[in-house]
C-alpha atoms as a PDB file:
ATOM      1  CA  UNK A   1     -27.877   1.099 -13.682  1.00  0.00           C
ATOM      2  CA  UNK A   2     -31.494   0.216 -11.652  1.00  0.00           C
ATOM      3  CA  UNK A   3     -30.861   0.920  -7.637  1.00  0.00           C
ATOM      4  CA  UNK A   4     -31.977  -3.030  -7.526  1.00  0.00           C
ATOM      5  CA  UNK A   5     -28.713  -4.437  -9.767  1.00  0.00           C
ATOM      6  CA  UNK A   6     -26.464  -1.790  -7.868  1.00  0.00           C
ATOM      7  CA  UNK A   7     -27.443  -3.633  -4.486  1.00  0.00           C
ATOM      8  CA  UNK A   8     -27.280  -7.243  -5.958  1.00  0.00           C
ATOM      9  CA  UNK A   9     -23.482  -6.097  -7.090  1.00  0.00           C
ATOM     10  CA  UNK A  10     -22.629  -4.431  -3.799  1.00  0.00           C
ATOM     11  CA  UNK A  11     -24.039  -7.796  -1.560  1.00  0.00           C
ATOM     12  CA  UNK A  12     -21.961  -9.936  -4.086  1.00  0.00           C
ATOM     13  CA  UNK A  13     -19.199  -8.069  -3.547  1.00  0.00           C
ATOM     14  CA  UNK A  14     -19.832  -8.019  -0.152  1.00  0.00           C
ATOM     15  CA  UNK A  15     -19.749 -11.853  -0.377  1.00  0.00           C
ATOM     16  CA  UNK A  16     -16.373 -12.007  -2.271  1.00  0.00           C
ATOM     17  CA  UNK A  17     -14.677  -9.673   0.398  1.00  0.00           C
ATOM     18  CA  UNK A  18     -16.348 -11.728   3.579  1.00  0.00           C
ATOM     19  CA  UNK A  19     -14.538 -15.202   1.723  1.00  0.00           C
ATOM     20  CA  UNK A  20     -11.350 -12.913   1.104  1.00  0.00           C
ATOM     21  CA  UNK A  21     -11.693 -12.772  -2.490  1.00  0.00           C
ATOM     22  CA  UNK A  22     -11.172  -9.062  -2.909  1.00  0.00           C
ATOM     23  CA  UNK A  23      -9.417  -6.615  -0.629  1.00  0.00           C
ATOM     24  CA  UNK A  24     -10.629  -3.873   1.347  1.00  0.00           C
ATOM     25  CA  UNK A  25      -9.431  -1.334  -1.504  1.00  0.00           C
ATOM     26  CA  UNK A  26     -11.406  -3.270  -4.116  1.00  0.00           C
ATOM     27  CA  UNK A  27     -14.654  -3.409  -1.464  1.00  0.00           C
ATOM     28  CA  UNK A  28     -14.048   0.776  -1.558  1.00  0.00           C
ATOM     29  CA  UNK A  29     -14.752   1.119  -5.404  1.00  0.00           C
ATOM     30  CA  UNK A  30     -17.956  -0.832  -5.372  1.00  0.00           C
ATOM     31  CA  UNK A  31     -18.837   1.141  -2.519  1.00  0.00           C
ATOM     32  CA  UNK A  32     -18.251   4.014  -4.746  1.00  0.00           C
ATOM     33  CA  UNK A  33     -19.862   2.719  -7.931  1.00  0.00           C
ATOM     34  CA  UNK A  34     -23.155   1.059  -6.186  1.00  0.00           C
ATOM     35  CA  UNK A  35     -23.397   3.503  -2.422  1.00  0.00           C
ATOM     36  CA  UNK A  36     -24.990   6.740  -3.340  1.00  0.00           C
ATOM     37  CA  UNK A  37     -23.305   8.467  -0.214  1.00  0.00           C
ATOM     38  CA  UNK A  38     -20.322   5.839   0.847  1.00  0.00           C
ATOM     39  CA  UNK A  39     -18.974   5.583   4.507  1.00  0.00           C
ATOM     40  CA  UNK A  40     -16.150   7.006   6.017  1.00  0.00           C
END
């Protein structure tokens, strides 16, 4: 996928985890899919 659509999923998901819509574990594996080198 474009770096562009890979952001725009990651600031979604973002979104989703700020409202408590995901968890922290699900926030990890978009960091993983969309993050080219993810945070520890």
């Amino acid at each position: 996928m474009s770096g562009r659509i890979l952001e725009e999923v990651h600031e979604t998901a973002r979104g989703m985890l700020d409202v408590v819509a995901i968890d922290e574990k699900r926030m990890e594996e978009y960091d993983v899919l969309c993050l080219s080198s993810v945070p520890e």
